[in-house]
C-alpha atoms as a PDB file:
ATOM      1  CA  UNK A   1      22.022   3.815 -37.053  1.00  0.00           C
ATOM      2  CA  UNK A   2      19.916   6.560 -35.298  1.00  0.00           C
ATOM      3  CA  UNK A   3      16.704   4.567 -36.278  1.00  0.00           C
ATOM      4  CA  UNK A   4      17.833   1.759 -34.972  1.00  0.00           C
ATOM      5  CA  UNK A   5      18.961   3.140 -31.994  1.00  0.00           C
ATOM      6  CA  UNK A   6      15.521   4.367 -31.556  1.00  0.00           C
ATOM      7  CA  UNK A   7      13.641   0.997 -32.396  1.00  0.00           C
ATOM      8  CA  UNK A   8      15.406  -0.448 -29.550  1.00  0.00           C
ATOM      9  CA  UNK A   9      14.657   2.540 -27.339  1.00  0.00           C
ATOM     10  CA  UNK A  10      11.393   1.849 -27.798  1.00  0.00           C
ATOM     11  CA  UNK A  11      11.010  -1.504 -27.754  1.00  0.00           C
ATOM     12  CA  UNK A  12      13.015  -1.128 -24.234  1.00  0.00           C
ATOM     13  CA  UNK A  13      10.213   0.932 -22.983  1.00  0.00           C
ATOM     14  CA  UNK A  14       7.859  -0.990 -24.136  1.00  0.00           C
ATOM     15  CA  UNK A  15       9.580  -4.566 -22.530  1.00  0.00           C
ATOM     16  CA  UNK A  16       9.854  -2.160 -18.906  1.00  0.00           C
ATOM     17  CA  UNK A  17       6.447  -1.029 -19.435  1.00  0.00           C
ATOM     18  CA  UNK A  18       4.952  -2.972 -16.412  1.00  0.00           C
ATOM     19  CA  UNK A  19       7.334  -1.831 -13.859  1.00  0.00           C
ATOM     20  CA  UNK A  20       6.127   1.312 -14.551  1.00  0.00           C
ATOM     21  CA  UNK A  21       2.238   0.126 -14.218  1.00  0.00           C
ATOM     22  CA  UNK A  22       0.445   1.633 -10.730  1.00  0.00           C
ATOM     23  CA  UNK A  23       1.467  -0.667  -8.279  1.00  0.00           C
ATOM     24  CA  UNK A  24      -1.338  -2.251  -6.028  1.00  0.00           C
ATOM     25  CA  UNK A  25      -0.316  -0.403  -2.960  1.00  0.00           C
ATOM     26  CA  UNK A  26      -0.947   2.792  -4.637  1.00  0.00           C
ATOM     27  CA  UNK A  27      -4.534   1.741  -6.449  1.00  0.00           C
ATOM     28  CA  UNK A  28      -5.679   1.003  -2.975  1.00  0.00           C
ATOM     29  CA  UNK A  29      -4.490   4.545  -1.739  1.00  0.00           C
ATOM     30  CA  UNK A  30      -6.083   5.524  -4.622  1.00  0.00           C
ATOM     31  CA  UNK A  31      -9.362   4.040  -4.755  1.00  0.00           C
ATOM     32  CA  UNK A  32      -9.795   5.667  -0.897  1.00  0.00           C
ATOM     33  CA  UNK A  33      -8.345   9.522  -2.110  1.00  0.00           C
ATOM     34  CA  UNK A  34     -11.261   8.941  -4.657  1.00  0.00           C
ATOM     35  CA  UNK A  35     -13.831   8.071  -2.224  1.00  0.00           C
ATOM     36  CA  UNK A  36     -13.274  10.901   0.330  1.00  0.00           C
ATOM     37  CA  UNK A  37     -13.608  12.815  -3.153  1.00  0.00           C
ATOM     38  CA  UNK A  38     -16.585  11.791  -4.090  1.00  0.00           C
ATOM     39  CA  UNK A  39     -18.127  12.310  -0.689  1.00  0.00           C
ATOM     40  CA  UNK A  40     -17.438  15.530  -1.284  1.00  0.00           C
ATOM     41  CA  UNK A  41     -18.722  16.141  -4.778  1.00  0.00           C
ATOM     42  CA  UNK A  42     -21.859  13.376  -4.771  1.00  0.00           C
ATOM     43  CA  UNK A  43     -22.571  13.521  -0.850  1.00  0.00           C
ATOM     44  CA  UNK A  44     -21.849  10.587   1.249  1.00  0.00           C
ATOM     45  CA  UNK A  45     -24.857   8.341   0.593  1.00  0.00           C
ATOM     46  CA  UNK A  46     -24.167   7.990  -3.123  1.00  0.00           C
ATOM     47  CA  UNK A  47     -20.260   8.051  -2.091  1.00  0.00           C
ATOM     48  CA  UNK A  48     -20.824   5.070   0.071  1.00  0.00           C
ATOM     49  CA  UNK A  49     -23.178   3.157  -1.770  1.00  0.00           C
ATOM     50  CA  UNK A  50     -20.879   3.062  -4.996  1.00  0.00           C
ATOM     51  CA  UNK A  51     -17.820   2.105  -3.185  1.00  0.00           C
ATOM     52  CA  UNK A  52     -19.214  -0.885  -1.014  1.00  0.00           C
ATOM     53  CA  UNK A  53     -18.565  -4.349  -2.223  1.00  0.00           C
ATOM     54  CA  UNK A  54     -21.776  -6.169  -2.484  1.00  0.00           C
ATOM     55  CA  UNK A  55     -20.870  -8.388   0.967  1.00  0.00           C
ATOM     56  CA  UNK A  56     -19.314  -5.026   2.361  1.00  0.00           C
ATOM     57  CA  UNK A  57     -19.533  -4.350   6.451  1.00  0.00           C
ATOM     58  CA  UNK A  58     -20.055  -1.306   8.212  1.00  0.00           C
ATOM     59  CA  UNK A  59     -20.583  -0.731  11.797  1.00  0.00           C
ATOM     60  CA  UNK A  60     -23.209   1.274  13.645  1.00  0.00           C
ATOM     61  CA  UNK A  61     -23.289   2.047  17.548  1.00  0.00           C
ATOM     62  CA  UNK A  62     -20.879  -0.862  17.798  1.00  0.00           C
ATOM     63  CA  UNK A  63     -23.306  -3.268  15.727  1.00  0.00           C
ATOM     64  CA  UNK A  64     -21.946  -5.039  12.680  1.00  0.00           C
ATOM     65  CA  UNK A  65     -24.480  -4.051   9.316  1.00  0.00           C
ATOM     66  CA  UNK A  66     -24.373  -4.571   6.095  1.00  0.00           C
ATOM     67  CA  UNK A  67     -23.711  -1.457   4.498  1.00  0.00           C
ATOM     68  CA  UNK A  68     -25.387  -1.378   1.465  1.00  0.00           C
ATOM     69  CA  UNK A  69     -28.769  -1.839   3.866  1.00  0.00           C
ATOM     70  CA  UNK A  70     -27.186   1.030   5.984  1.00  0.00           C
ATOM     71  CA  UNK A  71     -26.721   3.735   3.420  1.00  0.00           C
ATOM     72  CA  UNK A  72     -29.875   3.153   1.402  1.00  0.00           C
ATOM     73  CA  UNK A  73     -31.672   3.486   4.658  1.00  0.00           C
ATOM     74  CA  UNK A  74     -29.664   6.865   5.498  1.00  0.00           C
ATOM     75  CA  UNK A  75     -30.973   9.971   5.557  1.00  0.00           C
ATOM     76  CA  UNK A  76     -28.145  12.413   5.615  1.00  0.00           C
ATOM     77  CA  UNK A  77     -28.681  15.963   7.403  1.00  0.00           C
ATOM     78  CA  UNK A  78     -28.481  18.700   5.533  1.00  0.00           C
ATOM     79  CA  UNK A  79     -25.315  20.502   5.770  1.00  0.00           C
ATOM     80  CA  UNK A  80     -23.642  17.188   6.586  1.00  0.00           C
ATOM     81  CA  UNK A  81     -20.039  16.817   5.469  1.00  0.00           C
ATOM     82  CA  UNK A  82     -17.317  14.076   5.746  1.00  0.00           C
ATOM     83  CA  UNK A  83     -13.332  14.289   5.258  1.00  0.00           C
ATOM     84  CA  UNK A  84     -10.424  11.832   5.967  1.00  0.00           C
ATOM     85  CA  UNK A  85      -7.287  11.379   4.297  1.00  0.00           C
ATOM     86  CA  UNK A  86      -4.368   8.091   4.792  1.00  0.00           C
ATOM     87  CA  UNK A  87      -2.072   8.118   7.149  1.00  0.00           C
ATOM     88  CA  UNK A  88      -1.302   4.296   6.408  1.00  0.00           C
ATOM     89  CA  UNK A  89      -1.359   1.993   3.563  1.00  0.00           C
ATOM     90  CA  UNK A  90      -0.997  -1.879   3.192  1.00  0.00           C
ATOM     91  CA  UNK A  91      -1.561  -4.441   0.104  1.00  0.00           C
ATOM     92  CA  UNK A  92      -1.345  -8.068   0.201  1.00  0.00           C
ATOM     93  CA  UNK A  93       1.321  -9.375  -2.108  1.00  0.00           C
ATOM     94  CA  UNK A  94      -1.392 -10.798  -4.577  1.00  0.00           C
ATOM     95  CA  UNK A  95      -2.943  -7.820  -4.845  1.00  0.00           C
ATOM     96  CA  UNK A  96      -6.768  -8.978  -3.617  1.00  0.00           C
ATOM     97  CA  UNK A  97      -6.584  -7.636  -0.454  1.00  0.00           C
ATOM     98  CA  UNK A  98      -5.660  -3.751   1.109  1.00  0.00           C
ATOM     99  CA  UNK A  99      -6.067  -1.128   3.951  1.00  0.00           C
ATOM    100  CA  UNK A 100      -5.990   2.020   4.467  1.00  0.00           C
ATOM    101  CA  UNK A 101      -6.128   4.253   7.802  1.00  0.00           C
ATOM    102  CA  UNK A 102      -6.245   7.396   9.192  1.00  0.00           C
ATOM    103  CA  UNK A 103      -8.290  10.673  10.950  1.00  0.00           C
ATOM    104  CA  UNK A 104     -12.115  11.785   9.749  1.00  0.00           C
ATOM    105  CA  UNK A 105     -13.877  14.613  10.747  1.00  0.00           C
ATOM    106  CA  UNK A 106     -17.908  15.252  10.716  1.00  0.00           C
ATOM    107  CA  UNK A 107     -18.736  18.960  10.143  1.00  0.00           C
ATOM    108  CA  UNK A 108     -22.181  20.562  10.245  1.00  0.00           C
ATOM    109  CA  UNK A 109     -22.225  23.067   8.061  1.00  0.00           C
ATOM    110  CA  UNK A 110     -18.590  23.394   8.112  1.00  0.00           C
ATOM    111  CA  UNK A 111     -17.798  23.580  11.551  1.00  0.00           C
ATOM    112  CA  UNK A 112     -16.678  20.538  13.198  1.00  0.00           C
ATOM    113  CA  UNK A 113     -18.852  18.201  14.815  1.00  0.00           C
ATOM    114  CA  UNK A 114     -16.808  15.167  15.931  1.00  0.00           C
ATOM    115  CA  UNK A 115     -13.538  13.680  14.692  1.00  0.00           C
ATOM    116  CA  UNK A 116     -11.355   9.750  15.108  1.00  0.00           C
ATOM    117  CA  UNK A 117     -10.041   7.407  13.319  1.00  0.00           C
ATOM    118  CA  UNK A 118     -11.058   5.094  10.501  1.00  0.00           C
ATOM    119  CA  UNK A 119      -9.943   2.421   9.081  1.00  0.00           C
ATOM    120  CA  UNK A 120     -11.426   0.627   5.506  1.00  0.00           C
ATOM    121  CA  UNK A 121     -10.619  -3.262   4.168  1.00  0.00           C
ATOM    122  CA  UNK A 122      -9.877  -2.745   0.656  1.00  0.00           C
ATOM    123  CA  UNK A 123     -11.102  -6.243  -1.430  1.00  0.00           C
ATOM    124  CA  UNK A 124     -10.468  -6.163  -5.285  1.00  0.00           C
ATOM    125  CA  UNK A 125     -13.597  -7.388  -7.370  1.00  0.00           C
ATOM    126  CA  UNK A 126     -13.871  -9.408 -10.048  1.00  0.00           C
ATOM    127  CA  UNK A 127     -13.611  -6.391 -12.563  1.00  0.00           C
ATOM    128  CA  UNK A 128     -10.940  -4.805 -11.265  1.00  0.00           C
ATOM    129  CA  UNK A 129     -12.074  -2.148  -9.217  1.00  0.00           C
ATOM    130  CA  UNK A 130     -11.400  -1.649  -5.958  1.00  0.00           C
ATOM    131  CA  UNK A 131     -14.269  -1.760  -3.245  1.00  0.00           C
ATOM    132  CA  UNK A 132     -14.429  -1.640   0.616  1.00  0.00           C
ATOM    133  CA  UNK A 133     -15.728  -4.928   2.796  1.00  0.00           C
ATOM    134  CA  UNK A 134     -14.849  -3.159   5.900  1.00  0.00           C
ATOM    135  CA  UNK A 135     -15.411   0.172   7.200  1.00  0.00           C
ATOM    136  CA  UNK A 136     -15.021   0.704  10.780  1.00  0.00           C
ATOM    137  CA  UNK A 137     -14.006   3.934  12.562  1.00  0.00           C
ATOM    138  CA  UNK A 138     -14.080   5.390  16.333  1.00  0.00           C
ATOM    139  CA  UNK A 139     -14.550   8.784  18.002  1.00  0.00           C
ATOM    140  CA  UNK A 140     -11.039   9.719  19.779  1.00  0.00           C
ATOM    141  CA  UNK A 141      -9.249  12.460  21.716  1.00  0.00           C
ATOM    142  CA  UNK A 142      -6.512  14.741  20.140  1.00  0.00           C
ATOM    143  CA  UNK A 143      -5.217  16.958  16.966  1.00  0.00           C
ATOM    144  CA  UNK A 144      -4.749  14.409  14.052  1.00  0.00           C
ATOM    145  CA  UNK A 145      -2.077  14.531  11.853  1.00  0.00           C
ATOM    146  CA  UNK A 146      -2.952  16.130   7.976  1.00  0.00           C
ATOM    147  CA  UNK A 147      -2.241  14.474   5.079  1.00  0.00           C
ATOM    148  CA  UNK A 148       0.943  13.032   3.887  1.00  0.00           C
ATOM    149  CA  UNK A 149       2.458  13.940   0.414  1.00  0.00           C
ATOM    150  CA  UNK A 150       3.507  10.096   0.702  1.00  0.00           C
ATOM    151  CA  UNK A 151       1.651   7.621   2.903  1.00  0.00           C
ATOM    152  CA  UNK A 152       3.689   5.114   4.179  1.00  0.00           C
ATOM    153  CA  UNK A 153       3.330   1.602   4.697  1.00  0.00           C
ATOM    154  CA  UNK A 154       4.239  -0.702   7.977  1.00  0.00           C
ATOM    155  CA  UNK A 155       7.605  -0.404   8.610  1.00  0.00           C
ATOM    156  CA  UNK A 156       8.136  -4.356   9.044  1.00  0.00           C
ATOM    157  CA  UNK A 157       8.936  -6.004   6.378  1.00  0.00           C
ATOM    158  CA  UNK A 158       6.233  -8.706   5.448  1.00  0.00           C
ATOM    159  CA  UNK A 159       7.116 -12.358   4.599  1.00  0.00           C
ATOM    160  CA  UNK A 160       6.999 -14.242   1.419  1.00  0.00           C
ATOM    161  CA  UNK A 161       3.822 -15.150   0.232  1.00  0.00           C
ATOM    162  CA  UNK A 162       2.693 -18.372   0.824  1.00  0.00           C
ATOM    163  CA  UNK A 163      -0.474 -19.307  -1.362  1.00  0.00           C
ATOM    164  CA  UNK A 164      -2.871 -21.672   0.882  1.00  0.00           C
ATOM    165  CA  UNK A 165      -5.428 -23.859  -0.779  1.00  0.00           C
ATOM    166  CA  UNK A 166      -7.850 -22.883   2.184  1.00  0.00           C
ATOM    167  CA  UNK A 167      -7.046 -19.340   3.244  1.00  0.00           C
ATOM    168  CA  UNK A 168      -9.764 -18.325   5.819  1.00  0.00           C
ATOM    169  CA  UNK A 169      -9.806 -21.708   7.520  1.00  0.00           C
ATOM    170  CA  UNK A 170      -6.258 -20.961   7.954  1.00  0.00           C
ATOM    171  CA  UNK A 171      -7.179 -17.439   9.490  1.00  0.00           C
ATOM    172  CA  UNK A 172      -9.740 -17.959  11.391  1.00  0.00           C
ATOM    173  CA  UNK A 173      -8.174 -20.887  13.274  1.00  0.00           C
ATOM    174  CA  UNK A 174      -5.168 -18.318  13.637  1.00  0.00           C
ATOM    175  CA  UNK A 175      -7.815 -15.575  15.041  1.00  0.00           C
ATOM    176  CA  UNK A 176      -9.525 -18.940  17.461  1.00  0.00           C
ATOM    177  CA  UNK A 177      -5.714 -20.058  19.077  1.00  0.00           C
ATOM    178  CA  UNK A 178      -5.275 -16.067  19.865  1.00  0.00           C
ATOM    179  CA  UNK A 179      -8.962 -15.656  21.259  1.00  0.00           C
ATOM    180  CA  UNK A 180      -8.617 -18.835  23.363  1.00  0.00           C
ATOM    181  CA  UNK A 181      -5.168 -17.547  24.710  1.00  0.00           C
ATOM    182  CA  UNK A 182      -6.232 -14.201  25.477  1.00  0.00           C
ATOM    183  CA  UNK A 183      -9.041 -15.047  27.718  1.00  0.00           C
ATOM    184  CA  UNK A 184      -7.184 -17.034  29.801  1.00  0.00           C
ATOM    185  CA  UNK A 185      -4.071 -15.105  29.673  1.00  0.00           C
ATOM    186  CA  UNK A 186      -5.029 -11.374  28.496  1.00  0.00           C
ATOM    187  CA  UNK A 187      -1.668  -9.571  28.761  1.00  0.00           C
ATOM    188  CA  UNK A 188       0.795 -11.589  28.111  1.00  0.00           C
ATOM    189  CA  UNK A 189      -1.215 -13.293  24.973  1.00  0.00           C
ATOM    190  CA  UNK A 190      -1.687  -9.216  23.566  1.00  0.00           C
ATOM    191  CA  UNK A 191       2.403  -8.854  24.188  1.00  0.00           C
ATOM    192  CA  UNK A 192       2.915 -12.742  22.320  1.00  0.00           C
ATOM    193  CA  UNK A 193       0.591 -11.582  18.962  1.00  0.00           C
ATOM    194  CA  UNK A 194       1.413  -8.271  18.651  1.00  0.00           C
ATOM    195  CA  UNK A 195       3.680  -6.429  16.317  1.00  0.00           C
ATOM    196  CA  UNK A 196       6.392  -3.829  17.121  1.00  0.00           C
ATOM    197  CA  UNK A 197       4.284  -1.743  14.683  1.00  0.00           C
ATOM    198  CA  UNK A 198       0.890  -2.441  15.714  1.00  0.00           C
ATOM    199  CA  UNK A 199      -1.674   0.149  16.147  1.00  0.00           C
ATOM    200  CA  UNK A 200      -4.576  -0.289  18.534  1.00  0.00           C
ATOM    201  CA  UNK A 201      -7.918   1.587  18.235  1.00  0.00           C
ATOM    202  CA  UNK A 202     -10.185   2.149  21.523  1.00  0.00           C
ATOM    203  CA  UNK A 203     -13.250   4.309  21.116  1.00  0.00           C
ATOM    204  CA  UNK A 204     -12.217   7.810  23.113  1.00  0.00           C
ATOM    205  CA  UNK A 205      -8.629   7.275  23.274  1.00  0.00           C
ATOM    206  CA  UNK A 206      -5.293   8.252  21.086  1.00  0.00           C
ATOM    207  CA  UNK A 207      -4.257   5.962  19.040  1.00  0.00           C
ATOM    208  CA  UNK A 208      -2.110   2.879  20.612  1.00  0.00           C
ATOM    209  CA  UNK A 209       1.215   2.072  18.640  1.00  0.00           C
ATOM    210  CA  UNK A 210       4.384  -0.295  18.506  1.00  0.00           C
ATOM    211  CA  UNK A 211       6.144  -0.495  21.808  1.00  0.00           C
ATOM    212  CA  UNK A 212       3.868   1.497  23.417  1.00  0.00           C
ATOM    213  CA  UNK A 213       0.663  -0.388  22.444  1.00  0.00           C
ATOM    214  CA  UNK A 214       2.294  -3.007  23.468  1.00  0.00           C
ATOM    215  CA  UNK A 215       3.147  -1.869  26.923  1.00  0.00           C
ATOM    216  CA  UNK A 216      -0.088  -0.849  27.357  1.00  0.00           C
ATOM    217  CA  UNK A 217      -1.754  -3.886  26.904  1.00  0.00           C
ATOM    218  CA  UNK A 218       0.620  -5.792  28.856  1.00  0.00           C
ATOM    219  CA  UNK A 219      -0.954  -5.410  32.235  1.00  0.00           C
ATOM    220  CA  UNK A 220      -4.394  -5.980  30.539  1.00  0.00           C
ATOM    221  CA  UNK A 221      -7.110  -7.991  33.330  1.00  0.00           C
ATOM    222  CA  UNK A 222      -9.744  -9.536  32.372  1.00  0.00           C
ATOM    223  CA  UNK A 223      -9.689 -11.698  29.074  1.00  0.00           C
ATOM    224  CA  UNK A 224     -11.982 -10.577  25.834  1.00  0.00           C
ATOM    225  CA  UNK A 225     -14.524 -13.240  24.344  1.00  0.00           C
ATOM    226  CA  UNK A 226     -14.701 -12.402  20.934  1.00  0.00           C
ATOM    227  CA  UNK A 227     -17.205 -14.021  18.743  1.00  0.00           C
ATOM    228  CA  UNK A 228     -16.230 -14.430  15.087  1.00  0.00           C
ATOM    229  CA  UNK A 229     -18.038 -12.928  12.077  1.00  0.00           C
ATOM    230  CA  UNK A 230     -16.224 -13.625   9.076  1.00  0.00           C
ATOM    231  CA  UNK A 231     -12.587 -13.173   7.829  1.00  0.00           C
ATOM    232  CA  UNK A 232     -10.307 -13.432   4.593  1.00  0.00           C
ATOM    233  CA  UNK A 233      -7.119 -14.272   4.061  1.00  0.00           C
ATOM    234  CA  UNK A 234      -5.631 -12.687   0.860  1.00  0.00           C
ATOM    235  CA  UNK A 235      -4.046 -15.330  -1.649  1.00  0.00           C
ATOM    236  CA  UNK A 236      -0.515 -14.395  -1.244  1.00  0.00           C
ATOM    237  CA  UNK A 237      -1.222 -15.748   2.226  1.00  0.00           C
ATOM    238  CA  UNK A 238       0.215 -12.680   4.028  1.00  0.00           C
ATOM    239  CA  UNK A 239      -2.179 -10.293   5.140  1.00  0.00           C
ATOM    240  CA  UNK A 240      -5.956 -10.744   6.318  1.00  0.00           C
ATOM    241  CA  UNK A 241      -8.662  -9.613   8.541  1.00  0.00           C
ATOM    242  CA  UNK A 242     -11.523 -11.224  11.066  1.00  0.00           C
ATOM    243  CA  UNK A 243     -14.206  -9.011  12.222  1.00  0.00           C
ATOM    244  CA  UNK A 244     -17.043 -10.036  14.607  1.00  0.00           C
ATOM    245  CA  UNK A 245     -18.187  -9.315  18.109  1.00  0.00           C
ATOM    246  CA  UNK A 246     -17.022  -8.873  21.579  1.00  0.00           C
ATOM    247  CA  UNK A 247     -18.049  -8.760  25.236  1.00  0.00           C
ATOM    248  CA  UNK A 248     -15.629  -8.237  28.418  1.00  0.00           C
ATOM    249  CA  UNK A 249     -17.166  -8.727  31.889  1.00  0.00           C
ATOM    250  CA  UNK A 250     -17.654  -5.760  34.431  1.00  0.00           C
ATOM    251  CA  UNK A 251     -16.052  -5.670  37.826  1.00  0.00           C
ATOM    252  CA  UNK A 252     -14.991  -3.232  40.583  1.00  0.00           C
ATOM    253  CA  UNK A 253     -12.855  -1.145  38.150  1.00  0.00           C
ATOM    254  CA  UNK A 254     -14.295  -1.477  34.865  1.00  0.00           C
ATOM    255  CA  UNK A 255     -17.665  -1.814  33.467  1.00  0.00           C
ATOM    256  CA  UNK A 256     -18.862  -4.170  31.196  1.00  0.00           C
ATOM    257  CA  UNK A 257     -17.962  -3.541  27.471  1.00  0.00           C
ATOM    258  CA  UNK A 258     -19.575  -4.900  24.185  1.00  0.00           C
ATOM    259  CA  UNK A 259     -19.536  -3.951  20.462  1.00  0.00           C
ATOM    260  CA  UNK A 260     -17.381  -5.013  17.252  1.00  0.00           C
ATOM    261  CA  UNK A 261     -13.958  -5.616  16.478  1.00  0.00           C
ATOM    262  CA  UNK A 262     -11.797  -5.503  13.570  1.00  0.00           C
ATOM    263  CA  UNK A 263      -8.238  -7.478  13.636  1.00  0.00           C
ATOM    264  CA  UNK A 264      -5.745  -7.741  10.881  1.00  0.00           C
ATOM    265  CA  UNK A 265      -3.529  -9.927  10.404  1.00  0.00           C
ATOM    266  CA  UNK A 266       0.139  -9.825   9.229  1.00  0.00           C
ATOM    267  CA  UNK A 267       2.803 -12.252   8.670  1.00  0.00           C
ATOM    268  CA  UNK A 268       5.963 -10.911   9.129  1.00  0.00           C
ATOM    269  CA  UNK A 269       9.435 -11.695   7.664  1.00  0.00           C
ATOM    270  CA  UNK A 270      11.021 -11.744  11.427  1.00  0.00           C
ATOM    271  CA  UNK A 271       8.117 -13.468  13.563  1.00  0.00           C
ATOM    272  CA  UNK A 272       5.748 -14.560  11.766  1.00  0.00           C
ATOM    273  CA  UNK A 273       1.917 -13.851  12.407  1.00  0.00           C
ATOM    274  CA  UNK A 274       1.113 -10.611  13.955  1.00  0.00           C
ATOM    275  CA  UNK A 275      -1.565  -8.213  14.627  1.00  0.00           C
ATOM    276  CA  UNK A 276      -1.040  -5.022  12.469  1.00  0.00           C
ATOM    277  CA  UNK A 277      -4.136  -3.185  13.420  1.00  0.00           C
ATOM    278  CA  UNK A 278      -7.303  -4.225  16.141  1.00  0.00           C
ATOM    279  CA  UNK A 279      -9.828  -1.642  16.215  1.00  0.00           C
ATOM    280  CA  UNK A 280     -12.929  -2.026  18.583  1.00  0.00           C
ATOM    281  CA  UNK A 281     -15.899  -0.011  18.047  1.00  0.00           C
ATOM    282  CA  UNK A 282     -18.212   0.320  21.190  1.00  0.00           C
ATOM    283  CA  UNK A 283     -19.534   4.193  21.374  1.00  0.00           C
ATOM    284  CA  UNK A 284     -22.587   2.742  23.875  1.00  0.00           C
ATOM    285  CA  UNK A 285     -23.410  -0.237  25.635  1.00  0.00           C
ATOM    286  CA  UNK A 286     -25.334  -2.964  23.608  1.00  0.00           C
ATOM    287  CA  UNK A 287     -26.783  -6.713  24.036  1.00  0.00           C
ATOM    288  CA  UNK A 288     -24.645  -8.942  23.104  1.00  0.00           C
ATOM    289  CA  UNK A 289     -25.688 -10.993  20.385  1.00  0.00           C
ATOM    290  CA  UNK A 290     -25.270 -15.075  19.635  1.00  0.00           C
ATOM    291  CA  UNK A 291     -22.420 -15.962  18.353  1.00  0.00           C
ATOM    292  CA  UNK A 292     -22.494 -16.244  14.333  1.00  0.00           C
ATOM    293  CA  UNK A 293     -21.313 -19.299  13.042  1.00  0.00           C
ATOM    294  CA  UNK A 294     -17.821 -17.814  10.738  1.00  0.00           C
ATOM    295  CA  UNK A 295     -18.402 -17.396   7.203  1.00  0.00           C
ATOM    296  CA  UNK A 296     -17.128 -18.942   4.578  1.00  0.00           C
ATOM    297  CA  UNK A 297     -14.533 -17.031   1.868  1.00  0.00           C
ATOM    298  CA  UNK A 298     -16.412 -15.111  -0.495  1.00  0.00           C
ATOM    299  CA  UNK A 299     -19.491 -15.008   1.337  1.00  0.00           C
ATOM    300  CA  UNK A 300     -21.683 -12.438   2.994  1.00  0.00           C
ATOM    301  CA  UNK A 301     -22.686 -11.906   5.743  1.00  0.00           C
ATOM    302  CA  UNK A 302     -26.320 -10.874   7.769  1.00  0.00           C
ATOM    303  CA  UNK A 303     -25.166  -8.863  10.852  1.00  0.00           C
ATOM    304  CA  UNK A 304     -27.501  -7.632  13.622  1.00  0.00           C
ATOM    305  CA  UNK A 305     -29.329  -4.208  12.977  1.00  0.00           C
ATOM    306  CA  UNK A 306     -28.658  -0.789  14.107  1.00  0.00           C
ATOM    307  CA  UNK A 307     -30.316   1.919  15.911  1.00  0.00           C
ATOM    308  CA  UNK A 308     -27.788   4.602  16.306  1.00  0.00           C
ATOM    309  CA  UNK A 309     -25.103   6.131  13.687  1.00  0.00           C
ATOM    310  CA  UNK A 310     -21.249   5.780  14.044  1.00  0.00           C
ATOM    311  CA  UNK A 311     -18.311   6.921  12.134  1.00  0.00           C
ATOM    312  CA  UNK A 312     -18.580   8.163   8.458  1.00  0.00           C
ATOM    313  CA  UNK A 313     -22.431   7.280   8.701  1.00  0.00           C
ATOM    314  CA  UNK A 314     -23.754  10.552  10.384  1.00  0.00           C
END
């Protein structure tokens, strides 16, 4: 009787097995605690080369670049050393597509040299592993917050997923309708697509969140014209990103700004599409560059070149 007892034991382990299995969320939490790591023990070319997808995006003095071209070009200063840690964690439902945010710090042979906020699209490759197509980050006042023994997720719950049979096209008429509106109607269009939870990223300022990002945009003059770069759309059809370019037009008050942008995109149980995150990255003034014609899922991309280094590319 006690043998069979423990046959079924077993084979009840064995049938819960998966439930047990590291869930998506966590390999993507994962797969960045392991690259901060490795920056650490290899250095943060070889770190960054070996965990950028081969289409994988970085920016640079507000520039979109492609960051395998960055990092074998980079010539890293002796003494040189990166560290972040997630303070936030999301994972598409079909487990293609994550993110991950939170502070970094640049030290110069240990003491501290400049610190923000960073935030890394997460796309899972054909083998398996996890590699970033995104890595943005900005320069911003404040303490951050240390690590987390857990890092949470958004707090909204996030609809069912809805397979599409043409994801991007999908997000990056979504990304179009919210450009279009925002130009014309800056505040009230930021109030319309944002989440309770968002979080907004402006180079040299805190951190923007949930009611309060959203009160601070509110009263926003003078429309954005962004200029689209690519996007994805996971396949669960609940969670993806556009990144491109932007430009806002001086006047008496404000002067002209230009760089790169980073938007995801969240469909929410209660509401629908959202902005989770925008992040823009514009440390200096640049040209602005034509527009790019959007790319198509999958592809890659052939931003403009750099000149100058941003964050987690000292």
């Amino acid at each position: 009787m006690k043998t069979k007892l423990t046959i079924v034991a077993l084979l009840s382990a064995l049938a819960a097995g998966p439930a047990f299995a590291q869930s998506p969320r966590q390999a993507v939490i994962d797969a960045e605690t392991s690259f901060a790591a490795q920056v650490a023990q290899n250095g943060m070319k070889t770190a960054f080369l070996a965990n950028a997808a081969p289409a994988a995006i970085a920016v640079e003095n507000g520039r979109l670049v492609e960051a395998q071209s960055l990092w074998n070009a980079r010539q890293v200063k002796t003494g040189s050393r990166l560290t972040w840690h997630p303070l936030l964690a999301d994972v598409a439902q079909s487990g293609d597509l994550g993110y991950t945010a939170g502070p970094w710090t640049m030290l110069q042979n240990e003491r501290a040299q400049a610190s923000g906020e960073y935030v890394t699209l997460w796309r899972k490759q054909p083998d398996g592993q996890w590699k970033y197509i995104v890595d943005m980050g900005i320069e911003r006042i404040g303490v951050a917050p240390g690590p987390t023994a857990n890092v949470p997720g958004p707090r909204l719950a996030v609809a069912a997923a809805t397979p599409s049979m043409a994801p991007t096209s999908v997000l990056l008429d979504l990304d179009k309708r919210f450009a279009a509106a925002e130009l014309l109607k800056p505040g009230p269009t930021y109030q319309l697509y944002l989440s309770s939870d968002a979080r907004l990223y402006r180079p040299g300022l805190s951190m923007m969140q949930g009611l309060g990002a959203m009160a601070n945009m509110k009263n926003l003059s003078g429309g954005y014209t962004f200029y689209t770069t690519t996007g994805y759309l996971s396949a669960a059809g609940d969670l993806g990103y556009v990144v491109g370019t932007f430009r806002r037009a001086g006047d008496a008050k404000h002067p002209e700004e230009n760089g790169s942008y980073l938007r995801i995109w969240r469909r929410e149980a209660e509401g629908g599409w959202r902005i989770a995150l925008e992040m823009f990255n514009s440390p200096t003034p640049v040209a602005v560059a034509p527009a790019p014609a959007p790319v198509a899922e999958g592809a890659g991309t052939t931003p403009p070149p750099a000149n100058a280094p941003a964050r987690r590319a000292q």
